[in-house]
Protein backbone atom coordinates (compact mmCIF):
# COMPACT_ATOMS: atom_id res chain seq x y z
CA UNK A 1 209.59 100.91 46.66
CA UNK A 2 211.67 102.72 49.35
CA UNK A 3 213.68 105.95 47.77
CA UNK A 4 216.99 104.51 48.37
CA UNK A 5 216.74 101.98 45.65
CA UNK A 6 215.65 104.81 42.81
CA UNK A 7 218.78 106.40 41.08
CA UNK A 8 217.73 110.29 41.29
CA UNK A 9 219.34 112.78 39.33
CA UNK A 10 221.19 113.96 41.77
CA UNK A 11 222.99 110.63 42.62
CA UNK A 12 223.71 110.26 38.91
CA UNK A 13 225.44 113.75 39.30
CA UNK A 14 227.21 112.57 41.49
CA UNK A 15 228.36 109.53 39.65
CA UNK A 16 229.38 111.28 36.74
CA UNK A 17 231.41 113.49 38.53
CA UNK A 18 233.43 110.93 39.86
CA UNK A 19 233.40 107.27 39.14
CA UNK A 20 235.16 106.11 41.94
CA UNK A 21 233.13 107.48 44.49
CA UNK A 22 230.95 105.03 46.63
CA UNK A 23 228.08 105.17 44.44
CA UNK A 24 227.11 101.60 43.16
CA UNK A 25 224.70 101.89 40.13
CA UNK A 26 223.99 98.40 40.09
CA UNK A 27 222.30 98.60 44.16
CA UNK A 28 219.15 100.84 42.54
CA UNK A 29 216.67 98.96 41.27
CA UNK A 30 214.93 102.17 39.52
CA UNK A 31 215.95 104.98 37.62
CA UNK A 32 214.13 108.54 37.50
CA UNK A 33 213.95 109.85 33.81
CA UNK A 34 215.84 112.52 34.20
CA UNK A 35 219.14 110.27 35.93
CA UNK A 36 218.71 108.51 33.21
CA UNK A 37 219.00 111.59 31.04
CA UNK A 38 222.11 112.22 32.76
CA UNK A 39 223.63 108.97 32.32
CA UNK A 40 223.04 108.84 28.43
CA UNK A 41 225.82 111.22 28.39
CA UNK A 42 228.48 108.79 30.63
CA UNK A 43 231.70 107.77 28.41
CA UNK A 44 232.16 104.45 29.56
CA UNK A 45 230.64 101.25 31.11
CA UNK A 46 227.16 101.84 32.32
CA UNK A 47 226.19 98.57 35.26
CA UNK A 48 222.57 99.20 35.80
CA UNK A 49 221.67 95.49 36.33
CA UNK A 50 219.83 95.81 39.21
CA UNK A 51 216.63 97.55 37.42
CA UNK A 52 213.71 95.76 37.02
CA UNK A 53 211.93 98.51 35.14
CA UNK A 54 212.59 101.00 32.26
CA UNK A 55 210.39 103.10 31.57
CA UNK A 56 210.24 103.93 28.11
CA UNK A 57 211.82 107.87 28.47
CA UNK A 58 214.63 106.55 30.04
CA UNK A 59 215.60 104.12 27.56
CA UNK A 60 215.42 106.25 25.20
CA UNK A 61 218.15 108.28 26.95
CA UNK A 62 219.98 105.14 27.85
CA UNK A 63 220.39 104.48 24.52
CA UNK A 64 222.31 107.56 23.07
CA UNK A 65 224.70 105.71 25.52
CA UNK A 66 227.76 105.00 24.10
CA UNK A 67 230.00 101.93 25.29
CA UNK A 68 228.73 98.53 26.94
CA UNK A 69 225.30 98.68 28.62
CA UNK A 70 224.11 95.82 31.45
CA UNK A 71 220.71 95.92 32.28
CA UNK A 72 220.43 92.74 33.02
CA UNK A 73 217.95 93.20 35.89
CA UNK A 74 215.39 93.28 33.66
CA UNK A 75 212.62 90.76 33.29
CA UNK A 76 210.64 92.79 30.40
CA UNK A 77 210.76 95.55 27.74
CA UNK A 78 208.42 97.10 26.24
CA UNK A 79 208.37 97.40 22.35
CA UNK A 80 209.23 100.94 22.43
CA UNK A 81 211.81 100.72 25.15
CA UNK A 82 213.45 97.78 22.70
CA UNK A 83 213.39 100.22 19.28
CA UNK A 84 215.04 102.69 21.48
CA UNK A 85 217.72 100.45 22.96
CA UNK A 86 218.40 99.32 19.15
CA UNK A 87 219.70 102.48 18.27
CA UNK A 88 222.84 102.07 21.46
CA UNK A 89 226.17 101.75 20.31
CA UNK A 90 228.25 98.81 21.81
CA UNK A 91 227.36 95.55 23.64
CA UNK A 92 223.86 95.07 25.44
CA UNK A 93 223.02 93.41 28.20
CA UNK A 94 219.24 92.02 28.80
CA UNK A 95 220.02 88.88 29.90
CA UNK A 96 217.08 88.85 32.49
CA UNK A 97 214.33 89.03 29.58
CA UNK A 98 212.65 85.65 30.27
CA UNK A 99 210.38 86.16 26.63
CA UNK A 100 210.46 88.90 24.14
CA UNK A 101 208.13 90.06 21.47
CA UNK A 102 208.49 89.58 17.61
CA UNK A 103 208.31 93.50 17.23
CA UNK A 104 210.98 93.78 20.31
CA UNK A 105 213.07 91.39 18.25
CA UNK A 106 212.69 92.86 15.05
CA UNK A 107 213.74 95.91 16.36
CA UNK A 108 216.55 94.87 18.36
CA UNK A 109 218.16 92.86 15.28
CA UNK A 110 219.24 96.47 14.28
CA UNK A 111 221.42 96.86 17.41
CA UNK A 112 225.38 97.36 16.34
CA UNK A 113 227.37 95.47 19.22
CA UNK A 114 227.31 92.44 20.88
CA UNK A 115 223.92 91.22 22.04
CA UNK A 116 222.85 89.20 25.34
CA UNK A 117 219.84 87.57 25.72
CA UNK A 118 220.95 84.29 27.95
CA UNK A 119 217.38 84.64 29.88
CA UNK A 120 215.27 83.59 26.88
CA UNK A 121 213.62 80.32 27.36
CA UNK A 122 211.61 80.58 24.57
CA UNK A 123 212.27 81.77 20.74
CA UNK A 124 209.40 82.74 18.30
CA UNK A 125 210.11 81.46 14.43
CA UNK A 126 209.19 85.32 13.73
CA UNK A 127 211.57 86.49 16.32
CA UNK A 128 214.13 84.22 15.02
CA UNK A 129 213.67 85.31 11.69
CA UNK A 130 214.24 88.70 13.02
CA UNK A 131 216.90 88.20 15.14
CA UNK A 132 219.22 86.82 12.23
CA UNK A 133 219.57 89.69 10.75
CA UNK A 134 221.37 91.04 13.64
CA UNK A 135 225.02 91.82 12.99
CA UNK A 136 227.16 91.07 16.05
CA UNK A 137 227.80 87.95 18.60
CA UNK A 138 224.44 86.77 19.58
CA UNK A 139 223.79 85.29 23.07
CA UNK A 140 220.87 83.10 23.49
CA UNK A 141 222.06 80.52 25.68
CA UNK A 142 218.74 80.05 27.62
CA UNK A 143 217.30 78.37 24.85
CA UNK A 144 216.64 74.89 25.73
CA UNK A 145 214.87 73.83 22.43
CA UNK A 146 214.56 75.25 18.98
CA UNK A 147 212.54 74.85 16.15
CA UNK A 148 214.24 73.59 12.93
CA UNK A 149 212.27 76.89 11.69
CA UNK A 150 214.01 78.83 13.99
CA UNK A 151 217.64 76.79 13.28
CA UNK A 152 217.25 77.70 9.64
CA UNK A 153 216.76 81.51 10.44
CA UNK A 154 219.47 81.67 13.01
CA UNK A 155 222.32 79.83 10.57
CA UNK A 156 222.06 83.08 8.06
CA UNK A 157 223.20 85.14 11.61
CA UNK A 158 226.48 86.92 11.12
CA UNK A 159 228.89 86.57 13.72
CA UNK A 160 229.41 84.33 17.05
CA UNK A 161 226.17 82.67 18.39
CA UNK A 162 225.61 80.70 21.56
CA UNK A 163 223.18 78.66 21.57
CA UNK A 164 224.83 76.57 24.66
CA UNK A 165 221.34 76.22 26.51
CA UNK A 166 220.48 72.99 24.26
CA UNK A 167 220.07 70.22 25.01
CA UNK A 168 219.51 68.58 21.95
CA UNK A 169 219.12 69.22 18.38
CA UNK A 170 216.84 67.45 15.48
CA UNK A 171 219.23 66.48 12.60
CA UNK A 172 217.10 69.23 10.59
CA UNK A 173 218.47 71.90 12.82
CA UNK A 174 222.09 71.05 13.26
CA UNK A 175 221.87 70.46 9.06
CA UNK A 176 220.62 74.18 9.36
CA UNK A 177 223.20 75.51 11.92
CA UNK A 178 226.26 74.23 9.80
CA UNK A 179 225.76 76.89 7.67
CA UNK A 180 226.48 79.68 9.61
CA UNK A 181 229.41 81.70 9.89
CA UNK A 182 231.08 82.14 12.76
CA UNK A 183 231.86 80.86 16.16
CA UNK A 184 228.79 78.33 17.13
CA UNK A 185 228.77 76.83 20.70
CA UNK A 186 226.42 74.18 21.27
CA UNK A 187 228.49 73.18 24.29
CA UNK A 188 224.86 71.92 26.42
CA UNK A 189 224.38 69.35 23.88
CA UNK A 190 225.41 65.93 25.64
CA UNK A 191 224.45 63.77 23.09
CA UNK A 192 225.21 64.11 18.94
CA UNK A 193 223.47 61.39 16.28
CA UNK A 194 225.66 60.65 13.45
CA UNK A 195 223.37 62.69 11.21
CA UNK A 196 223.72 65.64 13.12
CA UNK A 197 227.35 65.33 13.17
CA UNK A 198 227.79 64.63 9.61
CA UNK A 199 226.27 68.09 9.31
CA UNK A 200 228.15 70.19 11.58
CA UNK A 201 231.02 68.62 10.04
CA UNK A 202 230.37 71.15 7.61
CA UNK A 203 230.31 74.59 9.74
CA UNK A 204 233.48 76.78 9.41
CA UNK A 205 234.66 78.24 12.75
CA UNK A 206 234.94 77.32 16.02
CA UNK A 207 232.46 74.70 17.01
CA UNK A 208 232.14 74.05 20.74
CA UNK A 209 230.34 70.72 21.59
CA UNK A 210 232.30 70.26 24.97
CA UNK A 211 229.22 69.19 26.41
CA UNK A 212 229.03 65.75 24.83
CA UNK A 213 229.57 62.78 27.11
CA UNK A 214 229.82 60.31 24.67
CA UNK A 215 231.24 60.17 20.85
CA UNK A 216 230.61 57.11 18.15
CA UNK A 217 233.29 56.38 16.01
CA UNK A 218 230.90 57.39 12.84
CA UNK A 219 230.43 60.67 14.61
CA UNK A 220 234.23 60.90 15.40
CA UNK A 221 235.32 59.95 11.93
CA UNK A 222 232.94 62.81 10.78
CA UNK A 223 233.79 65.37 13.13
CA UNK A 224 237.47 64.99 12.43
CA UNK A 225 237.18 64.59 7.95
CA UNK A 226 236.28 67.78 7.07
CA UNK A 227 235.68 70.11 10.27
CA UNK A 228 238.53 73.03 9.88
CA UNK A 229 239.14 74.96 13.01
CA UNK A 230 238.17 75.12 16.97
CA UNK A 231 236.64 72.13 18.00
CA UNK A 232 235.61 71.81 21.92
CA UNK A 233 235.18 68.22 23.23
CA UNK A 234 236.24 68.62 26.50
CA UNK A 235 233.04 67.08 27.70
CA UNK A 236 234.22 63.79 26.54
CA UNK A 237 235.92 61.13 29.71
CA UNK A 238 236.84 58.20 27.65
CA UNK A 239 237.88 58.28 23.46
CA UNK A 240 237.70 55.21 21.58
CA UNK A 241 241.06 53.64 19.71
CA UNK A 242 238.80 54.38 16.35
CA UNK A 243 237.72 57.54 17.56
CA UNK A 244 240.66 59.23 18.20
CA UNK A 245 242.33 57.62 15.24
CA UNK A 246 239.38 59.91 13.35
CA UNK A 247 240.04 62.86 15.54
CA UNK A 248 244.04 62.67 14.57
CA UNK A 249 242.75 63.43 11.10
CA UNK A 250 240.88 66.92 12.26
CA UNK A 251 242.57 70.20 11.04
CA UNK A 252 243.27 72.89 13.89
CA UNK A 253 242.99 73.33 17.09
CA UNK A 254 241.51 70.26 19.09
CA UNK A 255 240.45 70.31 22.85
CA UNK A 256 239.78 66.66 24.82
CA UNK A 257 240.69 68.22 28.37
CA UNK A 258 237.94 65.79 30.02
CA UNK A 259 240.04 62.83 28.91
CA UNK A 260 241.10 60.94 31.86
CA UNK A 261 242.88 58.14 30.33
CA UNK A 262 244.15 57.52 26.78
CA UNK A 263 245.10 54.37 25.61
CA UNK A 264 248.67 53.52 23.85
CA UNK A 265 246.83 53.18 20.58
CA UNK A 266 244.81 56.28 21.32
CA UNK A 267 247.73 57.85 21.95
CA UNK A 268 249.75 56.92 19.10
CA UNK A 269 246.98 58.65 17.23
CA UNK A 270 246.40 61.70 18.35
CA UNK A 271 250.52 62.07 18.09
CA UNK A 272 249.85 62.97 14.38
CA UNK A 273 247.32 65.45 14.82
CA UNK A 274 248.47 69.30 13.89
CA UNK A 275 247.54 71.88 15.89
CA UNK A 276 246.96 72.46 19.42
CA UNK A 277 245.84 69.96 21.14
CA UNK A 278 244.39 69.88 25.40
CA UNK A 279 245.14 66.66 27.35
CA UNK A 280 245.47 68.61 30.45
CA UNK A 281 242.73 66.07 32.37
CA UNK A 282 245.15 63.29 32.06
CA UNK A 283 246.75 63.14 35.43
CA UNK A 284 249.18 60.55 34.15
CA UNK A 285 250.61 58.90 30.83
CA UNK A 286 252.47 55.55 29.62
CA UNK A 287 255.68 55.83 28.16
CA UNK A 288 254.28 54.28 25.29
CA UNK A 289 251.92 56.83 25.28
CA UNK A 290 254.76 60.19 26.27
CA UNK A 291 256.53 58.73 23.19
CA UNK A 292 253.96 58.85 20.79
CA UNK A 293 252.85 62.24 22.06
CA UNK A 294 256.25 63.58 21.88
CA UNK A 295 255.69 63.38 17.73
CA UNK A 296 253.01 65.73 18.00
CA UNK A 297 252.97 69.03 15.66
CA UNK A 298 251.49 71.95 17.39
CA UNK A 299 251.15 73.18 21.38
CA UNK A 300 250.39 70.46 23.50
CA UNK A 301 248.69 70.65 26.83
CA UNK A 302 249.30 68.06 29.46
CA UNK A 303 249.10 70.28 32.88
CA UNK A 304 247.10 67.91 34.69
CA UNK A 305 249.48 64.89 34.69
CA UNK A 306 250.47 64.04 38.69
CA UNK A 307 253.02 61.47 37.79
CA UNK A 308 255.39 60.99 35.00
CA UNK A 309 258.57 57.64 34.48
CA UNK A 310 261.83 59.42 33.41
CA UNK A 311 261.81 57.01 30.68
CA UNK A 312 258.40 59.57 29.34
CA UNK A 313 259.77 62.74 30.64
CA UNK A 314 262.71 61.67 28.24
CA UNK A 315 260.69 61.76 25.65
CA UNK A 316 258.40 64.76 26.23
CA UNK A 317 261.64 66.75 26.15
CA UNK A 318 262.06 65.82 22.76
CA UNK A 319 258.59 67.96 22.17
CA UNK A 320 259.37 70.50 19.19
CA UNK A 321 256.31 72.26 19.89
CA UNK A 322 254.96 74.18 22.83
CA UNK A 323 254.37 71.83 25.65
CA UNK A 324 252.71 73.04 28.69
CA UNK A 325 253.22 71.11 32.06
CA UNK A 326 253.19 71.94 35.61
CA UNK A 327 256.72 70.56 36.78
CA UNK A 328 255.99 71.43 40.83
CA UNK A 329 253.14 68.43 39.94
CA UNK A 330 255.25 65.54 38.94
CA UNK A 331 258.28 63.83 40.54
CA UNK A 332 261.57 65.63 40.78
CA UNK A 333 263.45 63.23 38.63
CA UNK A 334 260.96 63.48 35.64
CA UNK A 335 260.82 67.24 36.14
CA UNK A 336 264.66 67.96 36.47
CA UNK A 337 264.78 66.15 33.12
CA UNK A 338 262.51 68.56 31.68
CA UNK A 339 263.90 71.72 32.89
């Protein structure tokens, strides 16, 4: 490994000394113990993503770090490097780790701060288990699969989890993941069986399932009865009449962005939902439609819409609420009307 790429101590001097100088600690791609001695001290953010070792010294010093820490260049850590980097103070960044231990995990469920590990593939039941207990948002959005084992310990996790990497989930797991507290995105899921969304029905929080393509009505109706908060559907093209007739029944904040038509009946529907609610894929609307909307209770969001009849613009102005459009987008006429 050529010497330019290893962050000496004197280069981390010279860093510290002045943070806007030229030097670039993400360009080394190793760090001498004693920089990293050095840089345990820094106040501030540390970027020292492009590492792809640590030995276990300098993690230790890396960890009496305080304030967010990217190492992200990393593809492996050892179990001592991980009980060191538990005891750092603020977010952490590993997001390179392609597997880690059950002893890594255990240890780094004691971490205070937010904690990224998007390069998992793979998750233990053990380091699951262990990872639950962690008390922060929890990143693990490389996670293509996941044991209803795994599901179970995850849902008694404190705080935001991502879990965006799958693809699918048993109707075990998503019973399992309803439980948690806390903001839950599951946005890679394309796909939802009635079971599963009977369950998540039952989460409290922000529940981001943008990634689904396609909705049944049973799932719709559930989603919308007794889900309270954030839910993300922007994955969705094309809503049933039933559908959104369910959906108009859900309580807060509702986001159907991917929506590139809406019926008149659809649209009469979602007019009596409360809260905010993202149309902004619609590039245009019926007046049928404009007039139901204009009933709605809450911010609505209909920047994407391209073309717009007086005879709806006339109604949109009516809007009580917050409306959001982009008036350079649609005819003059429709837009001096809402001015």
């Amino acid at each position: 490994m050529s010497n330019d790429k290893v962050l000496t101590k004197n280069i981390a001097k010279q860093f510290l000394e002045d943070e806007d100088s030229a030097v670039d600690l993400d360009e080394f791609t190793a760090i001498e113990d004693a920089a990293a001695k050095s840089l345990g001290k820094h106040e501030g953010v540390l970027y020292l993503s492009g590492l792809t070792s640590l030995s276990d010294a300098a993690a230790e010093s890396l960890s009496k770090h305080v304030d967010n820490l990217s190492l992200n260049g990393l593809t492996s850590l050892s179990d001592a490097a991980a009980k060191s980097l538990s005891y750092h103070v603020d977010n952490l960044y590993l997001n390179s780790l392609t597997s880690l231990s059950d002893a890594a995990a255990e240890s780094l469920s004691n971490h205070e701060g937010d904690l990224n590990l998007e390069g998992l593939t793979s998750l233990s039941d053990a380091a699951a288990e262990n990872l639950s207990n962690h008390e922060g948002e929890l990143y693990l959005s490389g996670l293509t699969s996941l044991s209803d084992a795994a599901a179970e310990s995850l849902s008694k996790h404190e705080g935001n989890l991502s879990l965006d990497g799958l693809t699918s989930l048993s109707d075990a797991a998503a019973k399992s993941l309803s439980k948690h507290e806390g903001w839950l995105d599951l946005k890679g899921l394309t796909s939802l069986s009635d079971a599963a969304a009977e369950s998540l029905i039952k989460h409290e929080g922000y529940l981001h399932l943008s990634g689904l393509t396609s909705l049944s009505d049973a799932a719709a109706e559930s989603l919308s009865s007794k889900h309270e908060g954030y839910l993300y559907l922007n994955g969705l093209t094309s809503l049933s009449d039933a559908a959104a007739k369910s959906l108009s029944y859900h309580v807060g904040d509702l986001e159907l962005s991917g929506l590139t038509s809406l019926s008149d009946a659809a649209a009469e529907s979602l007019g009596k939902h409360e809260g905010y609610l993202d149309l902004n894929g619609l590039t245009s609307l019926s007046d049928a439609a404009a007039k139901s909307l204009s009933k709605h209770e809450g911010d609505l969001d209909l920047e994407g819409l391209t073309s717009l009849s007086d005879a709806a613009a006339k109604s949109l102005s009516k809007y009580e609420g917050d409306l959001s459009l982009d008036l350079d987008d649609i005819p003059e006429s429709a837009a001096a009307i809402l001015r």
